[in-house]
C-alpha atoms as a PDB file:
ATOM      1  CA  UNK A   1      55.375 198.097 153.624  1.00  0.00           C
ATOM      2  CA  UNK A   2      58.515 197.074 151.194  1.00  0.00           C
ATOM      3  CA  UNK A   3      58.613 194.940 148.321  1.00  0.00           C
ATOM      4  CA  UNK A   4      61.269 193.867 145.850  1.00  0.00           C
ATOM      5  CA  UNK A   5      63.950 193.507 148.884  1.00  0.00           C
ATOM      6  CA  UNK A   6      67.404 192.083 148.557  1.00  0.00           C
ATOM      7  CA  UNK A   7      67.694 189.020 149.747  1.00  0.00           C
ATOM      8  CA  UNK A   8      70.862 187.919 147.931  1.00  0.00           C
ATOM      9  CA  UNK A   9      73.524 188.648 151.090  1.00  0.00           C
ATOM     10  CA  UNK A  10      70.864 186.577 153.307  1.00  0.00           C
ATOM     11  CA  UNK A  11      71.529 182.995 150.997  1.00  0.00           C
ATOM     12  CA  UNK A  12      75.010 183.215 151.764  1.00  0.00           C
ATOM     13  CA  UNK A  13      74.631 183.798 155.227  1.00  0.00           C
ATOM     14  CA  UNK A  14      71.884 180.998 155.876  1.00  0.00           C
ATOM     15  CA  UNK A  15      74.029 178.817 153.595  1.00  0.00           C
ATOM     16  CA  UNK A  16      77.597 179.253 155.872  1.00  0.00           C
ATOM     17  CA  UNK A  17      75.460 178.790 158.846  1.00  0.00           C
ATOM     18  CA  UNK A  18      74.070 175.180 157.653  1.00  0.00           C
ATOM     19  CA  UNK A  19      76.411 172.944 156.087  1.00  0.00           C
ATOM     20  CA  UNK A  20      74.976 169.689 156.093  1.00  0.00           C
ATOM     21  CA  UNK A  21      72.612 170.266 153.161  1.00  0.00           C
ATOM     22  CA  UNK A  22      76.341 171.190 151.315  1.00  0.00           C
ATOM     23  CA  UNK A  23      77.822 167.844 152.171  1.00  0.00           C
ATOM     24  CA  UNK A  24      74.017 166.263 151.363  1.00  0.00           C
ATOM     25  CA  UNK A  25      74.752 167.998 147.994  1.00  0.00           C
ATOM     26  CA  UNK A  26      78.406 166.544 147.103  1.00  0.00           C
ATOM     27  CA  UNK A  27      77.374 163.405 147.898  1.00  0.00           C
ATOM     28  CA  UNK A  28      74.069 162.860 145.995  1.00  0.00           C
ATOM     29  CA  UNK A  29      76.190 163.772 142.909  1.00  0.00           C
ATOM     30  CA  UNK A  30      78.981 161.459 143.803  1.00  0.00           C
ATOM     31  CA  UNK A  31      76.371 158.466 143.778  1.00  0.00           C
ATOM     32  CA  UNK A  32      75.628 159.631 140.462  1.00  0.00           C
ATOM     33  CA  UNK A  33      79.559 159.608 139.304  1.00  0.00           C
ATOM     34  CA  UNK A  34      80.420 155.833 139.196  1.00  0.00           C
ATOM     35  CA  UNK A  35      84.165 157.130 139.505  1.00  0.00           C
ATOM     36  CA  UNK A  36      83.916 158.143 142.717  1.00  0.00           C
ATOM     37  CA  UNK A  37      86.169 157.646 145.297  1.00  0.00           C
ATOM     38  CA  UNK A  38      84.261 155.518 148.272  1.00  0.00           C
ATOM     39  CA  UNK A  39      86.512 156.910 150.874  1.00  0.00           C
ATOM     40  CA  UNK A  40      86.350 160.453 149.743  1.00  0.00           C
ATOM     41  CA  UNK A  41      83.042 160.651 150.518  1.00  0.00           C
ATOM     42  CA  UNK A  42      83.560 158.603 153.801  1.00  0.00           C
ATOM     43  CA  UNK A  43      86.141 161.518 154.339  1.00  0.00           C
ATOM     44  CA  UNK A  44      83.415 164.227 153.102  1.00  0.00           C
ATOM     45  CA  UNK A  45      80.776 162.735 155.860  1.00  0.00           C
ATOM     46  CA  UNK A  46      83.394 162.387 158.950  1.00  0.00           C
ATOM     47  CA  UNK A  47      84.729 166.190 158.070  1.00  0.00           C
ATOM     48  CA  UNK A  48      81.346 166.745 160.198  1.00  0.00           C
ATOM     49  CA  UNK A  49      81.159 165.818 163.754  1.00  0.00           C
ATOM     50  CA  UNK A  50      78.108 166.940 164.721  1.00  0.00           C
ATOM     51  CA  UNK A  51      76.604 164.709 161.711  1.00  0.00           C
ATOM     52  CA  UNK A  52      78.259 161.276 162.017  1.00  0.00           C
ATOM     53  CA  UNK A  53      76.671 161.316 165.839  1.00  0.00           C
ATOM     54  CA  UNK A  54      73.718 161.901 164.275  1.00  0.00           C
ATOM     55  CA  UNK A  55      74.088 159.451 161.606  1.00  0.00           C
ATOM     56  CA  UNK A  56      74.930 156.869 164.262  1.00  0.00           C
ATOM     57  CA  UNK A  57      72.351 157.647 167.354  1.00  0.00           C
ATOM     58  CA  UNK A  58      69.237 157.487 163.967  1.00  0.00           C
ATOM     59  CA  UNK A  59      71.392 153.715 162.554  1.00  0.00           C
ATOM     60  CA  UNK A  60      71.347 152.524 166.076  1.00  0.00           C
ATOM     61  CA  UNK A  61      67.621 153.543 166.322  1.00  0.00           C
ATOM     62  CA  UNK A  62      64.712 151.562 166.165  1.00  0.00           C
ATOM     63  CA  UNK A  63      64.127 152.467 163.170  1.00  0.00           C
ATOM     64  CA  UNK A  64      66.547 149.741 161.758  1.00  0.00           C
ATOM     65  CA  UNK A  65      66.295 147.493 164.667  1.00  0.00           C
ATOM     66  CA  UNK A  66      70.064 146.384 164.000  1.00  0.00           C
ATOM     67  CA  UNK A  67      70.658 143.690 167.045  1.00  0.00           C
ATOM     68  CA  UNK A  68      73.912 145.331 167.948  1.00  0.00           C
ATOM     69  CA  UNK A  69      75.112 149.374 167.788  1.00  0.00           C
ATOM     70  CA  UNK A  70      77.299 150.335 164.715  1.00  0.00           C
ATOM     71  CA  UNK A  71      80.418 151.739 166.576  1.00  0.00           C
ATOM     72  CA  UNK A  72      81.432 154.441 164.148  1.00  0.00           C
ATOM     73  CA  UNK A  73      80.971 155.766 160.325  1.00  0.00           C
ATOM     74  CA  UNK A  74      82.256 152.826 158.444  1.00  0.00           C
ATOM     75  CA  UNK A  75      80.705 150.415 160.293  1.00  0.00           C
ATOM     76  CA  UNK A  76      77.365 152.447 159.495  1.00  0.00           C
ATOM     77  CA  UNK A  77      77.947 153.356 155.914  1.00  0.00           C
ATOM     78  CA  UNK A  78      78.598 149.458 155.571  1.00  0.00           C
ATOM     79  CA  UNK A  79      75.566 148.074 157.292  1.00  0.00           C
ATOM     80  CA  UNK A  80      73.358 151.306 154.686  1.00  0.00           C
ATOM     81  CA  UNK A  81      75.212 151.832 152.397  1.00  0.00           C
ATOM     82  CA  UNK A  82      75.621 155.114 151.105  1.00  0.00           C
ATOM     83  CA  UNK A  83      72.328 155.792 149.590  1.00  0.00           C
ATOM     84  CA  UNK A  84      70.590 155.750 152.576  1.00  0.00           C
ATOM     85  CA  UNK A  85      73.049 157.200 154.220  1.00  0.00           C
ATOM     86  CA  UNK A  86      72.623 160.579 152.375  1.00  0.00           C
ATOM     87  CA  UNK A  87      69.010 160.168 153.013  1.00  0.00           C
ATOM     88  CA  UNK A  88      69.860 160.039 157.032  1.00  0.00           C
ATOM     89  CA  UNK A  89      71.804 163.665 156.394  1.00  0.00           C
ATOM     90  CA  UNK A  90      68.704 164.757 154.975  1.00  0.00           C
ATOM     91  CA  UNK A  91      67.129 164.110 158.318  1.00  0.00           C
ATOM     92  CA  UNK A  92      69.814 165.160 159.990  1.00  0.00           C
ATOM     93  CA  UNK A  93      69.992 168.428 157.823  1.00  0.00           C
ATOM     94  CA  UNK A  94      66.172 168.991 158.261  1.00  0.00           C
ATOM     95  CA  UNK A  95      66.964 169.116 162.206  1.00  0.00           C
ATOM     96  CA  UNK A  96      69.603 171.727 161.961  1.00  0.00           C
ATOM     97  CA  UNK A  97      68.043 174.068 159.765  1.00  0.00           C
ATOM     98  CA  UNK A  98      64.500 173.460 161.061  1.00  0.00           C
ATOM     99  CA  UNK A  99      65.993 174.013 164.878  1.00  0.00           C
ATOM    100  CA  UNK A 100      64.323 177.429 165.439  1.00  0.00           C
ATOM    101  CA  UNK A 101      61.362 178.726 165.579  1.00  0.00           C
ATOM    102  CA  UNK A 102      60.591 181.236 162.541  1.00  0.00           C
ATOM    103  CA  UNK A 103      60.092 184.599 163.751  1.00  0.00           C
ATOM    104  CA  UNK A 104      58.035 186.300 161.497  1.00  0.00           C
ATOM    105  CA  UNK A 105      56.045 183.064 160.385  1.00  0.00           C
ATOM    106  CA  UNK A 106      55.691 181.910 163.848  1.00  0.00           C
ATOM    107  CA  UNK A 107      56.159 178.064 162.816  1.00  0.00           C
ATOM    108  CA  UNK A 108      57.292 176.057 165.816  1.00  0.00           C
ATOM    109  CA  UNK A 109      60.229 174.091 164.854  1.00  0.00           C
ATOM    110  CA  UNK A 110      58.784 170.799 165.134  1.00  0.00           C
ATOM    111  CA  UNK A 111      56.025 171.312 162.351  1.00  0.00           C
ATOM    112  CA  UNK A 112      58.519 173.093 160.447  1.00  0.00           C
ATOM    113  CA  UNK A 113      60.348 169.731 160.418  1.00  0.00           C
ATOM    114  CA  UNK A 114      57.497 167.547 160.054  1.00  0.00           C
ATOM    115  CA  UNK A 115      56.609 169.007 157.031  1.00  0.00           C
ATOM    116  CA  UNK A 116      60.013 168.576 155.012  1.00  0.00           C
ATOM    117  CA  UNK A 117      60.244 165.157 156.168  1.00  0.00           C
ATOM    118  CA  UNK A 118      56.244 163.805 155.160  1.00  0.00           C
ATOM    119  CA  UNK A 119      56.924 166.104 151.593  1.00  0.00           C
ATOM    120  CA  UNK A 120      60.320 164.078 151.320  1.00  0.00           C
ATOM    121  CA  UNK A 121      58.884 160.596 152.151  1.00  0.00           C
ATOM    122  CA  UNK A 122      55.726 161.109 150.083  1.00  0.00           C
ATOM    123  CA  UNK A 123      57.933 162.539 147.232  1.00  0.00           C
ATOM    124  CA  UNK A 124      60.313 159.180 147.424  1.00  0.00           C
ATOM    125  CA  UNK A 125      57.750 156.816 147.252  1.00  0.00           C
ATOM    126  CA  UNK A 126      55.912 158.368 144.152  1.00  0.00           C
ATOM    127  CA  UNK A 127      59.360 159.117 142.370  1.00  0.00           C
ATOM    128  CA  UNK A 128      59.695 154.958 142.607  1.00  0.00           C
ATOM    129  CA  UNK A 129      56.041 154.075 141.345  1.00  0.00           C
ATOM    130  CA  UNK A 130      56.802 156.828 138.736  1.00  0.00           C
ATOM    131  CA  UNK A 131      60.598 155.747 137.960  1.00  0.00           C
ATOM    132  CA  UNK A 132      61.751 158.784 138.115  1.00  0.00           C
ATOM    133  CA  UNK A 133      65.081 159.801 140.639  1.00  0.00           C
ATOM    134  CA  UNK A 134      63.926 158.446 144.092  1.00  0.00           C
ATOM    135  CA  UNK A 135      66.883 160.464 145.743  1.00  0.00           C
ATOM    136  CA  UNK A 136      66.347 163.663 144.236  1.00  0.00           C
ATOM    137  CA  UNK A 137      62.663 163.771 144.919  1.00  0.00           C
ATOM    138  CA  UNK A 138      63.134 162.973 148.625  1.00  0.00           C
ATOM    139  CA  UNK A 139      65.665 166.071 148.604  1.00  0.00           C
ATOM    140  CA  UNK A 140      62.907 168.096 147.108  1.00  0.00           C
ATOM    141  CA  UNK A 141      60.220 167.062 149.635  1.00  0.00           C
ATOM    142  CA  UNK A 142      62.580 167.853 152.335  1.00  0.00           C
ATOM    143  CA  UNK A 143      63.784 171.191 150.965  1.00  0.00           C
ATOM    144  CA  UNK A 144      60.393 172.331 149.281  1.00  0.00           C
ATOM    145  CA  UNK A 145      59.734 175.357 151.701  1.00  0.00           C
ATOM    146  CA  UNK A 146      63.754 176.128 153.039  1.00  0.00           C
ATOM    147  CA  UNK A 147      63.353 179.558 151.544  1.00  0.00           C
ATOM    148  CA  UNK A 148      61.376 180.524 154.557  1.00  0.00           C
ATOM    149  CA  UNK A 149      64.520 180.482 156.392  1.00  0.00           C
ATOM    150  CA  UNK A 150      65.729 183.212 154.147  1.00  0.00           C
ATOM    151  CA  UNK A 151      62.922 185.285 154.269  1.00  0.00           C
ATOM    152  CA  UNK A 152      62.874 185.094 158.132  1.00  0.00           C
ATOM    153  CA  UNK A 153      66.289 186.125 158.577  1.00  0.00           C
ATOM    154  CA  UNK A 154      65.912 188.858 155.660  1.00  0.00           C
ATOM    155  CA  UNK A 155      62.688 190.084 157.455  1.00  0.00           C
ATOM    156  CA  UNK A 156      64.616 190.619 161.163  1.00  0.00           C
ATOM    157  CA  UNK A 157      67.576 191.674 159.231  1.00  0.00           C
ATOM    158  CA  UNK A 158      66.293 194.611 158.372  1.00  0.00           C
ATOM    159  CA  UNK A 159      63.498 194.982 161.177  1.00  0.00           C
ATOM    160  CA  UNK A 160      60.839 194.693 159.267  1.00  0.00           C
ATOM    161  CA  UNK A 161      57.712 194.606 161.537  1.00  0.00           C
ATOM    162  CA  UNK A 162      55.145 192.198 161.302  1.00  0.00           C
ATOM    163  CA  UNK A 163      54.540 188.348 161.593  1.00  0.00           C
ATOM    164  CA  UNK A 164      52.454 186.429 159.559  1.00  0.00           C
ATOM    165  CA  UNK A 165      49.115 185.788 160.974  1.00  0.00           C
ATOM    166  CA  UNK A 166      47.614 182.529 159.079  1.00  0.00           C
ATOM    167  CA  UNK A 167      44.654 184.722 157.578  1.00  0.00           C
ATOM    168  CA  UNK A 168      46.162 185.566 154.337  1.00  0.00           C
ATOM    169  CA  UNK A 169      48.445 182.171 152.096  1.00  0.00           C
ATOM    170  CA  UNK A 170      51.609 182.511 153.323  1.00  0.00           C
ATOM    171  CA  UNK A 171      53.080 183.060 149.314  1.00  0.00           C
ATOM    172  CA  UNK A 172      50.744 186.377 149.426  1.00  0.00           C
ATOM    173  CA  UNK A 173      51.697 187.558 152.959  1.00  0.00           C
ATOM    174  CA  UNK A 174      55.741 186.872 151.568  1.00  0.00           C
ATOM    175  CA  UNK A 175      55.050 188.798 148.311  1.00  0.00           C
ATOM    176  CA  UNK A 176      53.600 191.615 150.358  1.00  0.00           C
ATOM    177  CA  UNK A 177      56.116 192.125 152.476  1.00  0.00           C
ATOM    178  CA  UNK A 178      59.235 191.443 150.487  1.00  0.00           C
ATOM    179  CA  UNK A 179      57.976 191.197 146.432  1.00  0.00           C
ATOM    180  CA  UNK A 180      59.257 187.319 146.264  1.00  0.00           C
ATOM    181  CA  UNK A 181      58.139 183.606 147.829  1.00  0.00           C
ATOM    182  CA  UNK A 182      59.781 181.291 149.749  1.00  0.00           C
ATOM    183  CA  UNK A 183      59.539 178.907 146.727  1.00  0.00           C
ATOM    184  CA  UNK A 184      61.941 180.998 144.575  1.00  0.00           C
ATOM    185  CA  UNK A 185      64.091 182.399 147.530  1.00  0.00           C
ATOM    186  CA  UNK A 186      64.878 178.797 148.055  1.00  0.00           C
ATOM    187  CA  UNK A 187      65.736 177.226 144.672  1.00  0.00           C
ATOM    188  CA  UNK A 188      68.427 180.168 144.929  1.00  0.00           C
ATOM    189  CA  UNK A 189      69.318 178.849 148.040  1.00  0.00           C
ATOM    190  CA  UNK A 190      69.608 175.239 146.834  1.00  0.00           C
ATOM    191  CA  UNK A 191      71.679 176.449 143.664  1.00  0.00           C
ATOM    192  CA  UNK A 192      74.075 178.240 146.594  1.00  0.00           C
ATOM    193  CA  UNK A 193      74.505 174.389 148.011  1.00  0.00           C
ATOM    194  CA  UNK A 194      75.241 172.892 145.080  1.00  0.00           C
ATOM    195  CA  UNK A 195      72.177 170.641 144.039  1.00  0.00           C
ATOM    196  CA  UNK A 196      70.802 169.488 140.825  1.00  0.00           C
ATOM    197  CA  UNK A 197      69.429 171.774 138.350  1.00  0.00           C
ATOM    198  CA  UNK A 198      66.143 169.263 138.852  1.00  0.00           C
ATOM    199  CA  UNK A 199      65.899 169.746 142.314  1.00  0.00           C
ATOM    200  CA  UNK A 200      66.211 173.470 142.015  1.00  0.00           C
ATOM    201  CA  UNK A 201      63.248 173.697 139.341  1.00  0.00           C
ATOM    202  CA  UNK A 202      60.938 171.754 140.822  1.00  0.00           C
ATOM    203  CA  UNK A 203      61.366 174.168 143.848  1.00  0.00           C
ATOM    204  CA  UNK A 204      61.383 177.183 142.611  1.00  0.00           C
ATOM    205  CA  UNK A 205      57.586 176.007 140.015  1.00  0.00           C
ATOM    206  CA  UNK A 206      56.570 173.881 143.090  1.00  0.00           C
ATOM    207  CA  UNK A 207      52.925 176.156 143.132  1.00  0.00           C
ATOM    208  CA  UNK A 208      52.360 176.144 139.312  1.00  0.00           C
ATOM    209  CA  UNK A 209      48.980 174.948 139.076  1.00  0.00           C
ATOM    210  CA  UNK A 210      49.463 172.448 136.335  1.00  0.00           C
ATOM    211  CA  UNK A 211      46.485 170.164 137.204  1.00  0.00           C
ATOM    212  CA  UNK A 212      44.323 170.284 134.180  1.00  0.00           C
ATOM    213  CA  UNK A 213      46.906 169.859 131.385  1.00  0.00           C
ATOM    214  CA  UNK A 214      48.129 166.421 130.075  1.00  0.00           C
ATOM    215  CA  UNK A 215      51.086 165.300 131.637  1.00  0.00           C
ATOM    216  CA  UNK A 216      54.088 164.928 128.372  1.00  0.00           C
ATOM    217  CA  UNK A 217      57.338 164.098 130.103  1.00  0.00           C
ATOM    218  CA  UNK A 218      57.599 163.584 133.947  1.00  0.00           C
ATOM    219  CA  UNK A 219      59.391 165.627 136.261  1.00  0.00           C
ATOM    220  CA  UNK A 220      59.952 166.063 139.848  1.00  0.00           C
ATOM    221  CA  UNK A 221      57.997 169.563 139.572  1.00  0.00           C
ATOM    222  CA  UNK A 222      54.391 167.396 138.420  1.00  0.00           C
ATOM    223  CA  UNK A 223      55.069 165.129 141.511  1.00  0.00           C
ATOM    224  CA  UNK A 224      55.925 168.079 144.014  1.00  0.00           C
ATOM    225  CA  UNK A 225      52.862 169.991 142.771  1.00  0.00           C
ATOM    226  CA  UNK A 226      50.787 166.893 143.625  1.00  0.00           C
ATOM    227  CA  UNK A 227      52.638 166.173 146.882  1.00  0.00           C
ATOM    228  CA  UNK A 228      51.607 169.659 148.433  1.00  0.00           C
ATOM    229  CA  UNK A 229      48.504 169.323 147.428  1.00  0.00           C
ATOM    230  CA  UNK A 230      48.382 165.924 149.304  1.00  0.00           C
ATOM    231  CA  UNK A 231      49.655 167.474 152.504  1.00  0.00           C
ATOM    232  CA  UNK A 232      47.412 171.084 152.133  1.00  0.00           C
ATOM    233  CA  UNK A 233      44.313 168.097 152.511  1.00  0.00           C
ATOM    234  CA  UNK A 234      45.743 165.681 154.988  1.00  0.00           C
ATOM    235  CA  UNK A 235      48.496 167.506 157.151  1.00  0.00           C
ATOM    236  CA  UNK A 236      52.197 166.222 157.904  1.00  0.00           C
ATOM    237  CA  UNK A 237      51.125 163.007 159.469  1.00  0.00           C
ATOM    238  CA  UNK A 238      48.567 162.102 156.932  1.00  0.00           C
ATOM    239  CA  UNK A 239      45.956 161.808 159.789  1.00  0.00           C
ATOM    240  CA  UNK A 240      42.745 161.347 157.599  1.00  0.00           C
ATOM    241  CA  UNK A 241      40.429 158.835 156.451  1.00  0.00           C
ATOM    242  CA  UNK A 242      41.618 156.929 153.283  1.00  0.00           C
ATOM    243  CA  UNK A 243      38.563 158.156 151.237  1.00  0.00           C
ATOM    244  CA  UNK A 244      40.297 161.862 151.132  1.00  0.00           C
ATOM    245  CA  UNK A 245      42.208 160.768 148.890  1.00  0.00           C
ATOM    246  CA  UNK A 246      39.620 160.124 146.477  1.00  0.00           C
ATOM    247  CA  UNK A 247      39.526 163.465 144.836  1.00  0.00           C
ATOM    248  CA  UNK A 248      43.519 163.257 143.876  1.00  0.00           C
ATOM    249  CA  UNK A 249      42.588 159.626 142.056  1.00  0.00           C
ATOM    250  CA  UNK A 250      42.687 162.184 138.832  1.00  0.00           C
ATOM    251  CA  UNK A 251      45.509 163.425 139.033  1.00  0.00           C
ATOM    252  CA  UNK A 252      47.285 159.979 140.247  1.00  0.00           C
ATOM    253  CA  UNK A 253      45.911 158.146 136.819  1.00  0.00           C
ATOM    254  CA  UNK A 254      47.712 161.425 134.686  1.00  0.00           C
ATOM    255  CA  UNK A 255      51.186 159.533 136.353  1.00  0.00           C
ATOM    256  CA  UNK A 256      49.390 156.636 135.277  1.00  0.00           C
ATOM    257  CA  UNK A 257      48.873 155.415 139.019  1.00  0.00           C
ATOM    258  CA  UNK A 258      45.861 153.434 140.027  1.00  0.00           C
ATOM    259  CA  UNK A 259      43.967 154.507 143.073  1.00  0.00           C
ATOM    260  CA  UNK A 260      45.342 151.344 144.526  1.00  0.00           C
ATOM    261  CA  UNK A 261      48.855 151.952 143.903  1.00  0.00           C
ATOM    262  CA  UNK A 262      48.128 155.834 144.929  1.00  0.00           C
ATOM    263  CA  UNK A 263      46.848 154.308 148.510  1.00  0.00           C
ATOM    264  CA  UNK A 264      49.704 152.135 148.759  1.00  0.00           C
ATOM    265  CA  UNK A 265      52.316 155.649 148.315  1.00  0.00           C
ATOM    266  CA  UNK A 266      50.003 157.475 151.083  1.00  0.00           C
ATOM    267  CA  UNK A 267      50.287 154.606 153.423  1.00  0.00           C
ATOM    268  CA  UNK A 268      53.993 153.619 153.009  1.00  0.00           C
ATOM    269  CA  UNK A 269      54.793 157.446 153.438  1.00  0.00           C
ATOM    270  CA  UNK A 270      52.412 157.621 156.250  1.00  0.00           C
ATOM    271  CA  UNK A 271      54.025 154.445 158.119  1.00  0.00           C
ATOM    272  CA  UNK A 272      57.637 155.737 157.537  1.00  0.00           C
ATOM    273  CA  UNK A 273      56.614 158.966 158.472  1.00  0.00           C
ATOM    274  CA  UNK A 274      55.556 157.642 162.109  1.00  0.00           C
ATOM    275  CA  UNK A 275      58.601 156.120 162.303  1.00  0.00           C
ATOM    276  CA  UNK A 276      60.846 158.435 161.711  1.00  0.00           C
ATOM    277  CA  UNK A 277      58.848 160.721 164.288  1.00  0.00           C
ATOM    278  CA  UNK A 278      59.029 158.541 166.884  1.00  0.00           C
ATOM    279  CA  UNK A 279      63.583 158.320 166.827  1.00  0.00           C
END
């Protein structure tokens, strides 16, 4: 059995291989620069095929219910506007790099997707009842377990028997067999990309078990904790009764949520979540 493996080469491999989260990146800090140029990030979007007929199959969707098709980009980004825009290349991103199954966890690509998307919608709505960035939580939801890619590909890279087999938590099986977790392999990953410092924290300290202490300044790392919590109880589609919630009521009040206002974050997530599923 190794430990303490390389897995440096493998980020910039899984990073040339997947460059929507890059252009996901450049554009969540342009909405952050108030001089930046509208059409270079138009320009940064298009530079993409693959992802503006992505962008405009999801905007003519349901899921907006427009009455008539946007016909290309501008006409989308127009009808959006950019902000949701960058949170359709998160979708769109999650798709690409969720694609495959993972060999050596043996996650069909489908749940694999599920669960970036319910983290990223759960982690949106409590970012806005919490006031805290809306945009970067969502990309933390979404990209909370993205390491896993790297530790697949390191794994077959260098033949490394072995899958993992659901008996042990997946963080111990990883640290067994390579001396790291996904959690840490992928705030790397996300630096490689170009995100926020933020977003790469709250990654990388996603399992810190911070649930007992007193909650001084907020961060996306408290509300990330709590979201995987959420979704280790209820799954991806949040398919439980509404009273197994009560034992996170707790931990809500420390972001000074009330239970109602925690129900109303579970639900909205939940509803989006469906919809989003079904497109």
């Amino acid at each position: 059995m190794k430990s303490n493996l390389d897995y440096t080469p493998y980020l910039d491999q899984v990073r040339g291989l997947y460059p929507m989260p890059q252009i996901m990146a450049k554009l969540s800090r342009s909405l952050k620069d108030p001089n930046a140029d509208i059409d270079e990030m138009e320009e940064l979007i298009a530079s993409d095929t693959t992802l503006v007929s992505s962008i405009l199959r999801l905007c003519n969707s349901s899921f907006f219910g427009f009455s008539d098709n946007c016909s290309n980009l501008s006409e989308a980004i127009q009808r959006l506007g950019f902000r949701e825009i960058v949170r359709l290349i998160g979708v769109c991103a999650a798709a690409e790099a969720y694609e495959k199954e993972l060999k050596r966890y043996r996650i069909p690509p489908e749940v694999f997707w599920e669960s970036g998307i319910a983290a990223a919608l759960l982690m949106e709505r409590l970012a806005k009842q919490t006031g805290l960035d809306s945009e970067e939580a969502y990309i933390c939801g979404l990209m909370r377990e993205i390491g896993m890619l790297v530790i697949d590909r390191l794994l077959v890279g260098e033949k490394l028997d072995g899958c993992w087999d659901n008996l042990l938590p997946v963080r111990d099986w990883e640290t067994e067999r390579c001396g790291f977790e996904h959690s840490k392999v992928g705030s790397a990953l996300l630096q490689r990309w170009g995100f926020s410092t933020g977003v790469q924290e709250a990654v990388a300290n996603q399992y810190y078990d911070d649930s007992s202490l007193e909650v001084e300044e907020m961060d996306l790392g408290i509300l990330l904790r709590l979201s995987n919590r959420i979704l280790d109880r209820c799954g991806c589609d949040f398919s439980v009764a509404p009273d197994s919630f009560d034992c996170f009521y707790a931990e809500a009040a420390r972001l000074s949520l009330e239970p109602e206002q925690f129900e109303t974050v579970i639900s909205d997530a939940a509803d989006n979540f469906e919809r989003l599923r079904s497109v």
